[in-house]
PDB file of N, CA and C in Angstrom:
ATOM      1  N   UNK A   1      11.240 -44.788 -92.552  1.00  0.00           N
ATOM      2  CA  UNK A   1      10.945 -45.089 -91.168  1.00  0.00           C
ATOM      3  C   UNK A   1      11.395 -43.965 -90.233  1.00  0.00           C
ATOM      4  N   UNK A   2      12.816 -43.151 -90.339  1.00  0.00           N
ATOM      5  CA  UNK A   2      13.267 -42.395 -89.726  1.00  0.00           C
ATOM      6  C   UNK A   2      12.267 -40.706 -90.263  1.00  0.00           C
ATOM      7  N   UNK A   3      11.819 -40.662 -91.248  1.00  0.00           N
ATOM      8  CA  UNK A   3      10.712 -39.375 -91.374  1.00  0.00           C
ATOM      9  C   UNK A   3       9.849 -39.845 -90.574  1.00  0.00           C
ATOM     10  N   UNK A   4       9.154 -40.965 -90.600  1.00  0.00           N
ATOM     11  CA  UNK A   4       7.964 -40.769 -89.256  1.00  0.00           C
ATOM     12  C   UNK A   4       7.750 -40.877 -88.314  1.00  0.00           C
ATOM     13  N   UNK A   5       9.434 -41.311 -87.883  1.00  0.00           N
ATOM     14  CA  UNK A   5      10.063 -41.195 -86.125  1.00  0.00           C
ATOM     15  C   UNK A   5       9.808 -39.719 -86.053  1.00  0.00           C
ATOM     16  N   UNK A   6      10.213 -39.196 -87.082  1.00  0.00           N
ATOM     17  CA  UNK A   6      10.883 -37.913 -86.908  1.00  0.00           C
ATOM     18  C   UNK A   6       9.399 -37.077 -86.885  1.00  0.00           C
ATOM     19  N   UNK A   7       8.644 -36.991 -87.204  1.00  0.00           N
ATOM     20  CA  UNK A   7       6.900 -36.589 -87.786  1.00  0.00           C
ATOM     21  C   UNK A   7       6.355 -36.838 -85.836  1.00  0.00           C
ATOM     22  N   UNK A   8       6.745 -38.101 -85.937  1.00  0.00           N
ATOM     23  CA  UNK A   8       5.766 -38.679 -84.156  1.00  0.00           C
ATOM     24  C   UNK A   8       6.651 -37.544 -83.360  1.00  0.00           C
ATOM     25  N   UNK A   9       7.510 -37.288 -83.052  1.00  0.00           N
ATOM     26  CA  UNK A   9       8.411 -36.163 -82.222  1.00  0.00           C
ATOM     27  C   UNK A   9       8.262 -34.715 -82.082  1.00  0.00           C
ATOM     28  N   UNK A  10       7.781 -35.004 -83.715  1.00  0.00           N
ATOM     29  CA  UNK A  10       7.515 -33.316 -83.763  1.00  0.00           C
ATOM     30  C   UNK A  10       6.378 -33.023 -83.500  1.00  0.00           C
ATOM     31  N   UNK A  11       5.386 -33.449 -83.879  1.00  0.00           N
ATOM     32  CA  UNK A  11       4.045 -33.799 -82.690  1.00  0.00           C
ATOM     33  C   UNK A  11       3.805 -33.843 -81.757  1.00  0.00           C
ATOM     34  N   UNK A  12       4.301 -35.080 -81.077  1.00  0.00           N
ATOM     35  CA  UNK A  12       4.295 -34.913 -79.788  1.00  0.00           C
ATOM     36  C   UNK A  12       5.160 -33.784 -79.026  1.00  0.00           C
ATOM     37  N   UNK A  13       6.207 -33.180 -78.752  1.00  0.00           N
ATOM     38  CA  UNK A  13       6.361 -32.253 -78.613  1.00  0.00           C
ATOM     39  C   UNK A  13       6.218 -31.053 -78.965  1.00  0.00           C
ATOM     40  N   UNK A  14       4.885 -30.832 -79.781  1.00  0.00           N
ATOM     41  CA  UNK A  14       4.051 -29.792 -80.277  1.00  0.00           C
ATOM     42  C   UNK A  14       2.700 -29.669 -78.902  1.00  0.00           C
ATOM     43  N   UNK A  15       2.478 -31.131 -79.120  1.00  0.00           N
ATOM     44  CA  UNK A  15       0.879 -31.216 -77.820  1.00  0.00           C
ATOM     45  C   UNK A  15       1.946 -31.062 -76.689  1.00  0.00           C
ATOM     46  N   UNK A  16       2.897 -31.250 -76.441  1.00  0.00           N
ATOM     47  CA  UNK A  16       3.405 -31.002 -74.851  1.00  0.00           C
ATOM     48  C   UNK A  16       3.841 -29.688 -74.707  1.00  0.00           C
ATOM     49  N   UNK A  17       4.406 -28.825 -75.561  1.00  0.00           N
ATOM     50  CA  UNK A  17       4.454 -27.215 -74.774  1.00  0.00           C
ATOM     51  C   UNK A  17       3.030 -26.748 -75.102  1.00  0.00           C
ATOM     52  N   UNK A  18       2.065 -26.913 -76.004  1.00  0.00           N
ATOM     53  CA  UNK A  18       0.674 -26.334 -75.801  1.00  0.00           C
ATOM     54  C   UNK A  18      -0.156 -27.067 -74.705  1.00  0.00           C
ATOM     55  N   UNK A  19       0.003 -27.961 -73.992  1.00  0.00           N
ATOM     56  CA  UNK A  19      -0.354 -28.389 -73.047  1.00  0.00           C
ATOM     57  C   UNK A  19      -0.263 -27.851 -71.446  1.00  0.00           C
ATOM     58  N   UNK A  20       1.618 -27.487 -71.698  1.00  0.00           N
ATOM     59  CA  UNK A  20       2.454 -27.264 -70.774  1.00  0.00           C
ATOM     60  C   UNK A  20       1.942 -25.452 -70.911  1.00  0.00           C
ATOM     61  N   UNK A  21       1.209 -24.713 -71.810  1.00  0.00           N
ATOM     62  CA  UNK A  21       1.116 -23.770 -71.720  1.00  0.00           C
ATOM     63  C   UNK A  21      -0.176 -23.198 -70.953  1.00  0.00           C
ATOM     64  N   UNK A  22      -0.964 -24.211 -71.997  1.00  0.00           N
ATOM     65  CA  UNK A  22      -2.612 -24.321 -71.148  1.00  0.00           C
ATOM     66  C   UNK A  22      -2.201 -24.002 -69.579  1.00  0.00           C
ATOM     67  N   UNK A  23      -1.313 -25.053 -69.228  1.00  0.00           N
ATOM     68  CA  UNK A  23      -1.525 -25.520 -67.975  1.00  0.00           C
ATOM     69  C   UNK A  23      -0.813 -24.246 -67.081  1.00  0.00           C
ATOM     70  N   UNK A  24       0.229 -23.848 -67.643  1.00  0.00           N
ATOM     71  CA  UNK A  24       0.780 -22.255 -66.407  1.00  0.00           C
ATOM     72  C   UNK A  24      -0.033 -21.010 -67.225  1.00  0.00           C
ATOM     73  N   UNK A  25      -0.865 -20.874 -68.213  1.00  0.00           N
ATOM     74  CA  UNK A  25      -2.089 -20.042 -68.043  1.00  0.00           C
ATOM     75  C   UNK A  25      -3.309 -20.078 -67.242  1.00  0.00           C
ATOM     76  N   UNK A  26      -3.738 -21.490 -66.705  1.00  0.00           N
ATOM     77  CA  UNK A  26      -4.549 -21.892 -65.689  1.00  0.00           C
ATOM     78  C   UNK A  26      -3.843 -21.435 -64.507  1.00  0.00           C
ATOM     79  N   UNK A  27      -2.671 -22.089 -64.163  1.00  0.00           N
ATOM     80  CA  UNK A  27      -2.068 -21.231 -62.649  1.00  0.00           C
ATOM     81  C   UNK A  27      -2.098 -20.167 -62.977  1.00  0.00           C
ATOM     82  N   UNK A  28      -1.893 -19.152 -63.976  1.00  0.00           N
ATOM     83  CA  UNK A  28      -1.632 -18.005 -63.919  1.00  0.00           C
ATOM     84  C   UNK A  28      -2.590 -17.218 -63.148  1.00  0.00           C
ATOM     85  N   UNK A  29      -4.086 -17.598 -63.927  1.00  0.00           N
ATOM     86  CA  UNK A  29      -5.435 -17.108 -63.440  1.00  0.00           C
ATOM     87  C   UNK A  29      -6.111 -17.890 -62.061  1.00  0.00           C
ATOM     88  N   UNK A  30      -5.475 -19.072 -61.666  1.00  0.00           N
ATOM     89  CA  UNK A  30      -5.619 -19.760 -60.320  1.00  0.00           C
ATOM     90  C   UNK A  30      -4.732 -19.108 -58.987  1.00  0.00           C
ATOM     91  N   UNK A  31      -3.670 -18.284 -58.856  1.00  0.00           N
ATOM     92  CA  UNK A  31      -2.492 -17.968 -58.315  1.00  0.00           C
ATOM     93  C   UNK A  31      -2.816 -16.209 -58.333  1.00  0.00           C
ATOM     94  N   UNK A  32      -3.679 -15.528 -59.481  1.00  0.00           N
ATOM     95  CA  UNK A  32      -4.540 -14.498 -59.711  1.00  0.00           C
ATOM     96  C   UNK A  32      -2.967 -13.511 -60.132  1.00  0.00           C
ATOM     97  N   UNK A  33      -2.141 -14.131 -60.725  1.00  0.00           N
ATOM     98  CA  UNK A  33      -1.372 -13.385 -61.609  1.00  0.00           C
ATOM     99  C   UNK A  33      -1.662 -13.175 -63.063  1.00  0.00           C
ATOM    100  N   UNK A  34      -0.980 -11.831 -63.076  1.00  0.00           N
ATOM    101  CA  UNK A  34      -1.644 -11.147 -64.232  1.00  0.00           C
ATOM    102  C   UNK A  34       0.149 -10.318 -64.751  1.00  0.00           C
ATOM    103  N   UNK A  35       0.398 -10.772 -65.834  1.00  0.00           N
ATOM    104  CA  UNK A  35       1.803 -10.058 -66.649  1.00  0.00           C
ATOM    105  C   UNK A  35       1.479  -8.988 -67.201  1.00  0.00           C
ATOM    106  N   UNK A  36       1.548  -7.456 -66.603  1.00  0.00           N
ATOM    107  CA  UNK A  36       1.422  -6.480 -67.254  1.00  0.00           C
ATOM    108  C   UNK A  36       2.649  -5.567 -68.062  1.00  0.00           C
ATOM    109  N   UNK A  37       3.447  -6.681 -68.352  1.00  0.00           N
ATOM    110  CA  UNK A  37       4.693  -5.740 -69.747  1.00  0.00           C
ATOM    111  C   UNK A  37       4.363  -6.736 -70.576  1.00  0.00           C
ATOM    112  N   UNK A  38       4.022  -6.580 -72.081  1.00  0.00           N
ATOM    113  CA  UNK A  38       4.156  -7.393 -73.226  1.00  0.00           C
ATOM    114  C   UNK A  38       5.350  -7.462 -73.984  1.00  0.00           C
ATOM    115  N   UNK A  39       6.071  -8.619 -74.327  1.00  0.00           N
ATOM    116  CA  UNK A  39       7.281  -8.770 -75.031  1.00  0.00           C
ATOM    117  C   UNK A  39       7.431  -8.122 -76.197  1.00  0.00           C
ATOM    118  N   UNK A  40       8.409  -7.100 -76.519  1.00  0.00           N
ATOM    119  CA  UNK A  40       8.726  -6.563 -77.997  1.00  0.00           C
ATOM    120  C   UNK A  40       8.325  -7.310 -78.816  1.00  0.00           C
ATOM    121  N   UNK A  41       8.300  -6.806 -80.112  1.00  0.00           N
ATOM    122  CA  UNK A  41       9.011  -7.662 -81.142  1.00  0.00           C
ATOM    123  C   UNK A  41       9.770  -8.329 -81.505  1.00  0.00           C
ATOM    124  N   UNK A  42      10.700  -7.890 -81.352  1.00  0.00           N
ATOM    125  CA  UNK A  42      11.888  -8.263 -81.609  1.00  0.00           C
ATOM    126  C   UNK A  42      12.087  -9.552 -80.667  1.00  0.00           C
ATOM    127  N   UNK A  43      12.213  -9.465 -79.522  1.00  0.00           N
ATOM    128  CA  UNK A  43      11.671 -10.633 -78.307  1.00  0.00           C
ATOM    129  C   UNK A  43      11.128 -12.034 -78.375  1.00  0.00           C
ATOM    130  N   UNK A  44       9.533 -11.298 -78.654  1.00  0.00           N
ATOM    131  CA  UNK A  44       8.668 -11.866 -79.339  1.00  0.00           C
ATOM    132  C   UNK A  44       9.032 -13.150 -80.696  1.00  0.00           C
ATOM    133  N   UNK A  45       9.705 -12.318 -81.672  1.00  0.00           N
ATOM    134  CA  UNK A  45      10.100 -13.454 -82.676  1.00  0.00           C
ATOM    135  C   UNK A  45      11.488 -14.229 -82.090  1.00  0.00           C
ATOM    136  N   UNK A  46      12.432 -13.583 -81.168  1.00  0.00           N
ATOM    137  CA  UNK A  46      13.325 -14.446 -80.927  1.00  0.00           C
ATOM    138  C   UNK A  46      12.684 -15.789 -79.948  1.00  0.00           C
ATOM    139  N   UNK A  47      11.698 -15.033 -79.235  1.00  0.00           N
ATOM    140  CA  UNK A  47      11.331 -16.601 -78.695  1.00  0.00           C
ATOM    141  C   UNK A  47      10.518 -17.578 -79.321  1.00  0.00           C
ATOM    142  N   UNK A  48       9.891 -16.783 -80.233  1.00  0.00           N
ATOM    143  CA  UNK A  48       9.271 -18.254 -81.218  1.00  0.00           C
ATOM    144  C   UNK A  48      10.122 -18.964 -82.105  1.00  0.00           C
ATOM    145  N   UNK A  49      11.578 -18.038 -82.538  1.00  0.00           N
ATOM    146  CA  UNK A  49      12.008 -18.718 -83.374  1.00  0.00           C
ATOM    147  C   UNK A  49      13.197 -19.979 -82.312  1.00  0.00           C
ATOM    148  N   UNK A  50      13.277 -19.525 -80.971  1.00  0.00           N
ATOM    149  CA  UNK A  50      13.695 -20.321 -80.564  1.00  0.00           C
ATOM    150  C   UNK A  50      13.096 -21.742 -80.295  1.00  0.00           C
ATOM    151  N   UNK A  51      11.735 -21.568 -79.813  1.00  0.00           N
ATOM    152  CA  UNK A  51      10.810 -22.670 -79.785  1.00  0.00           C
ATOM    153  C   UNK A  51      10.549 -23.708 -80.938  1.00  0.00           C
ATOM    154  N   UNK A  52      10.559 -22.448 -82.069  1.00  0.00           N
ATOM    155  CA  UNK A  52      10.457 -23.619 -83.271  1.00  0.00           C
ATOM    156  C   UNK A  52      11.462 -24.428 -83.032  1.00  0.00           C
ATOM    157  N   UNK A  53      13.390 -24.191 -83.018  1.00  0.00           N
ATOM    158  CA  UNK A  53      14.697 -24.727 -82.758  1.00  0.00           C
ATOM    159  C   UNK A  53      13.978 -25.882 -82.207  1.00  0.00           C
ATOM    160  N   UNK A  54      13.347 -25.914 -81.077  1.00  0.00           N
ATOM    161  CA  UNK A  54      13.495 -26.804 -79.943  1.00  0.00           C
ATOM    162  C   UNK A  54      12.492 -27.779 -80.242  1.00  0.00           C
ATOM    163  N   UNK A  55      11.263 -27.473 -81.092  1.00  0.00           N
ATOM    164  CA  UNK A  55      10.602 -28.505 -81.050  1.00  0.00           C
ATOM    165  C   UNK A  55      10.508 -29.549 -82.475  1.00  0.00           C
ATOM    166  N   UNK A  56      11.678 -28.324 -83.384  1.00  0.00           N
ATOM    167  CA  UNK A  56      11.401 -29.185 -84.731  1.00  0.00           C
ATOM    168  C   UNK A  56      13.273 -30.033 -85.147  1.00  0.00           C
ATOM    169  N   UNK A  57      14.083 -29.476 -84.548  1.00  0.00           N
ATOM    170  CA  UNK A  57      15.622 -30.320 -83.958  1.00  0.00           C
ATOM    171  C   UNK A  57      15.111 -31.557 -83.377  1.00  0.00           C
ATOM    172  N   UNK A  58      15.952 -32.910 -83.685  1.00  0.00           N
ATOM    173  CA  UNK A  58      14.692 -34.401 -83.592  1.00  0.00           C
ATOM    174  C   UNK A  58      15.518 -34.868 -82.373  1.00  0.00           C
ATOM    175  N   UNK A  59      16.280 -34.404 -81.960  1.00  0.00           N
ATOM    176  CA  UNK A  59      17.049 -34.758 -80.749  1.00  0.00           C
ATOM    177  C   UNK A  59      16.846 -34.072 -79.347  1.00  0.00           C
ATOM    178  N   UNK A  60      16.703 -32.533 -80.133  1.00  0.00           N
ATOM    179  CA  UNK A  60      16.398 -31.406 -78.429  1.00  0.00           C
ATOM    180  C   UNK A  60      14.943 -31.521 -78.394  1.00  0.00           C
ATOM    181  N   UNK A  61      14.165 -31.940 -79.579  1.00  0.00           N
ATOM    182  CA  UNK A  61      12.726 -32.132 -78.805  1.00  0.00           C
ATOM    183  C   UNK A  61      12.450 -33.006 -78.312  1.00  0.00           C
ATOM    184  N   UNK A  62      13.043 -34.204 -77.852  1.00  0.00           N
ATOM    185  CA  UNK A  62      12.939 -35.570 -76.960  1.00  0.00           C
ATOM    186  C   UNK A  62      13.822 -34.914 -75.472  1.00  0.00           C
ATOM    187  N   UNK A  63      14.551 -34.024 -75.639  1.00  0.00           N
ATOM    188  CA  UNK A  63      15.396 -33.722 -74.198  1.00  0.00           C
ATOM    189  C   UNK A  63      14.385 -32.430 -74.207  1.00  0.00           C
ATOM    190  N   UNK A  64      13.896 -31.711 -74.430  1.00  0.00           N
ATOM    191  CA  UNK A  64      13.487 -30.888 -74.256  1.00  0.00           C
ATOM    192  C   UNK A  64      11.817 -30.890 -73.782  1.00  0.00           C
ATOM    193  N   UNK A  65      11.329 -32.200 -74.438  1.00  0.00           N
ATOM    194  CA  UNK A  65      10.077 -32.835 -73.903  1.00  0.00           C
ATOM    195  C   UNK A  65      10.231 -32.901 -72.230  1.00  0.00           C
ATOM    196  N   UNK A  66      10.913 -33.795 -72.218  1.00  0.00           N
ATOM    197  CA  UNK A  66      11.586 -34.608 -70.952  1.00  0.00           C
ATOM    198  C   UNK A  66      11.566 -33.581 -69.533  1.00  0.00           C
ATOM    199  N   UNK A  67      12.358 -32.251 -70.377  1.00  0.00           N
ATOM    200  CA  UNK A  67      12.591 -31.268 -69.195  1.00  0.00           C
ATOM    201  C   UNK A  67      10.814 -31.186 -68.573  1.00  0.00           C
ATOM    202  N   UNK A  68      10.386 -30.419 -70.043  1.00  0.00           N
ATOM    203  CA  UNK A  68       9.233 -29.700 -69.916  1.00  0.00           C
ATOM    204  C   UNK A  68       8.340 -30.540 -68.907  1.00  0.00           C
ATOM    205  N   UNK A  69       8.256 -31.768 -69.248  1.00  0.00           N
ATOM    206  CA  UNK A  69       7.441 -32.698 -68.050  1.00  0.00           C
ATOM    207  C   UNK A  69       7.880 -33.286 -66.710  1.00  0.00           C
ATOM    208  N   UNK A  70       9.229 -32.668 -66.679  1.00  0.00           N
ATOM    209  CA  UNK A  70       9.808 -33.591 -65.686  1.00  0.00           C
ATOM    210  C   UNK A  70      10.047 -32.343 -64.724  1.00  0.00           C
ATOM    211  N   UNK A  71      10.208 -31.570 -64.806  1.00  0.00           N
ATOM    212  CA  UNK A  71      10.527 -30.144 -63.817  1.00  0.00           C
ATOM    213  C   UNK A  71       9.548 -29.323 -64.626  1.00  0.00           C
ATOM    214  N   UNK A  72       8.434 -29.467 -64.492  1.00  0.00           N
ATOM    215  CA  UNK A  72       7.006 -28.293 -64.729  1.00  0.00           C
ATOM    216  C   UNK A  72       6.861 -27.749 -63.288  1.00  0.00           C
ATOM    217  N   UNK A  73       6.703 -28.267 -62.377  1.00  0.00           N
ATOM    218  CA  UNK A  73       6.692 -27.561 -61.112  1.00  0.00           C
ATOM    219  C   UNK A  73       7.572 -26.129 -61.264  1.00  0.00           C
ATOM    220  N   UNK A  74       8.731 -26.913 -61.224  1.00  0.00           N
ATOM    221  CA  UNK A  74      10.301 -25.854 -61.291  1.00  0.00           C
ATOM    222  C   UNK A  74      10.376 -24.604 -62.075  1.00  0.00           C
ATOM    223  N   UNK A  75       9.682 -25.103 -63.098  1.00  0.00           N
ATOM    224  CA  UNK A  75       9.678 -24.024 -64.672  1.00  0.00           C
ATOM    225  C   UNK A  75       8.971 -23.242 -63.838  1.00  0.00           C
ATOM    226  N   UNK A  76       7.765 -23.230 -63.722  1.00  0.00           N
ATOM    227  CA  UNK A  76       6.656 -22.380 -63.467  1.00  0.00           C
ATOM    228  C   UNK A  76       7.119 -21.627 -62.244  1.00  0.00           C
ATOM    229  N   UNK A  77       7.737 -22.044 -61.195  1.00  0.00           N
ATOM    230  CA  UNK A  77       8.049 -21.474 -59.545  1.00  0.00           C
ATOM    231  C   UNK A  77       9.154 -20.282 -60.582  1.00  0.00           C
ATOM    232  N   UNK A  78      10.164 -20.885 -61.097  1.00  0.00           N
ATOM    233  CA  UNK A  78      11.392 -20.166 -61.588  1.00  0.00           C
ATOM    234  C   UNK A  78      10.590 -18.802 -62.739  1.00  0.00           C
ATOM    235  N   UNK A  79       9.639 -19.498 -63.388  1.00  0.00           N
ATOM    236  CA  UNK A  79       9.034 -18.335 -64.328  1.00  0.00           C
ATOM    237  C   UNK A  79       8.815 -16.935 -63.648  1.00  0.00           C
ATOM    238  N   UNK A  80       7.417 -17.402 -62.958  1.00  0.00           N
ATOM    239  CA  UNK A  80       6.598 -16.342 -61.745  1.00  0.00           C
ATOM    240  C   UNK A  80       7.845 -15.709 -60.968  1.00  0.00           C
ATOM    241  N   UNK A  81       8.750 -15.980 -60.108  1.00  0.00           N
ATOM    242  CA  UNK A  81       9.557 -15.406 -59.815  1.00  0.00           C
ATOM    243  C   UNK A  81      10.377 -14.431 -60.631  1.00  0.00           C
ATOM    244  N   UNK A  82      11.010 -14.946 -61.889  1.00  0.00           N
ATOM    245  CA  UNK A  82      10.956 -13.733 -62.731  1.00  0.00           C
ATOM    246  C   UNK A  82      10.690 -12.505 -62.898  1.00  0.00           C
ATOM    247  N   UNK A  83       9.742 -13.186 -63.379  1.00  0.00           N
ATOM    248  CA  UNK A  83       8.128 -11.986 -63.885  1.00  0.00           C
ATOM    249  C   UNK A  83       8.088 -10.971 -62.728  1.00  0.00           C
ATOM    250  N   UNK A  84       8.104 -11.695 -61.284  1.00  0.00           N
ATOM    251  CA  UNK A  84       7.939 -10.564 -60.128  1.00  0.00           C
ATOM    252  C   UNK A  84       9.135  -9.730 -60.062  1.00  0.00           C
ATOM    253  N   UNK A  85      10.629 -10.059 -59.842  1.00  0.00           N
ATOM    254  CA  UNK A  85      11.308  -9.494 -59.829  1.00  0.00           C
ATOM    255  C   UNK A  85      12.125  -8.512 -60.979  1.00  0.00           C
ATOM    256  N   UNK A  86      11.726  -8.888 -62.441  1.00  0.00           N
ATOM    257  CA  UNK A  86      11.869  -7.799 -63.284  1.00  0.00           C
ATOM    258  C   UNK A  86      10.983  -6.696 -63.433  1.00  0.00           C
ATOM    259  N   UNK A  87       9.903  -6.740 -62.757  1.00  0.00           N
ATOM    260  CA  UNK A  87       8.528  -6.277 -62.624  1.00  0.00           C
ATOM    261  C   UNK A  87       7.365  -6.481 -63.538  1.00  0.00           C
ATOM    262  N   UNK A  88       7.637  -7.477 -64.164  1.00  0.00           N
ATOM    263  CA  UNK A  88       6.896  -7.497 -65.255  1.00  0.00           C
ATOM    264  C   UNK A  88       5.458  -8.213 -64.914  1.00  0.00           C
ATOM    265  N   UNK A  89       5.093  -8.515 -63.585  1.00  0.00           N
ATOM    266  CA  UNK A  89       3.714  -9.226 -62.861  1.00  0.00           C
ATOM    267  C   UNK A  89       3.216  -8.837 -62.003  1.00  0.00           C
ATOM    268  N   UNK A  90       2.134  -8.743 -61.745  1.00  0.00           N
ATOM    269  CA  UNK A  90       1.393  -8.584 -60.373  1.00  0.00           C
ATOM    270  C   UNK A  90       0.254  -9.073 -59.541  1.00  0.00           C
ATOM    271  N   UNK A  91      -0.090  -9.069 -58.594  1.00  0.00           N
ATOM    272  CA  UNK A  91      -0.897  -9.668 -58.233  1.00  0.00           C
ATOM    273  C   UNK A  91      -2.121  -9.800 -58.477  1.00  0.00           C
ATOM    274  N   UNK A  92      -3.449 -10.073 -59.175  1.00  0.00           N
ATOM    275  CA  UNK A  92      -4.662  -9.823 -59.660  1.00  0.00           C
ATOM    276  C   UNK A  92      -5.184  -9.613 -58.455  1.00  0.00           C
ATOM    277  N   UNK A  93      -6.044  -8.832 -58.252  1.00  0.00           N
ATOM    278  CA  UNK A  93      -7.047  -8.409 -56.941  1.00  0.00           C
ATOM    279  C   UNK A  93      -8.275  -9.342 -57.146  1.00  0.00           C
ATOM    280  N   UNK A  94      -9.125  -9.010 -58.563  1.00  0.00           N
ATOM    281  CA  UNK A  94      -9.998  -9.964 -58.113  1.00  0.00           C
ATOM    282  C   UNK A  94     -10.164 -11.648 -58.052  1.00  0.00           C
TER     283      UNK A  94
END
């Protein structure tokens, strides 16, 4: 019973950051930002291997769901700000 608690979690917090991603790639191209530095490698795998952490751990992917839907506004304002001030974004013209 507890593997397919554990199976429904990891799922569902699989469709909610690809959802949650869809959705600040749509602002991205709605807002006409465009990220022109691409993440290393090295980067790169630390943040997937962190993501995996977060969505396949059966406890931080129920708190970590939670965030993702509950402060998506926040994420995204806090992201873009980022991005502008390390320089890593800019404004799309067209």
């Amino acid at each position: 019973m507890l593997v397919y608690f554990y199976l429904i979690t990891v799922i569902f917090s699989v469709l909610v950051v690809r959802i949650t991603s869809l959705d600040f790639i749509k602002r991205f191209q709605h807002d006409h930002v465009e990220v022109v530095v691409k993440p290393s490698g090295f980067s790169d795998a630390k943040q997937l291997f962190f993501l995996f952490f977060k969505i396949c751990t059966p406890l931080i992917n129920m708190i970590y769901d939670v965030y993702l839907l509950g402060f998506h506004n926040q994420i995204y304002q806090k992201m873009i700000t980022q991005l502008f001030l390390e320089g890593k974004a800019v404004f799309n013209k067209n």
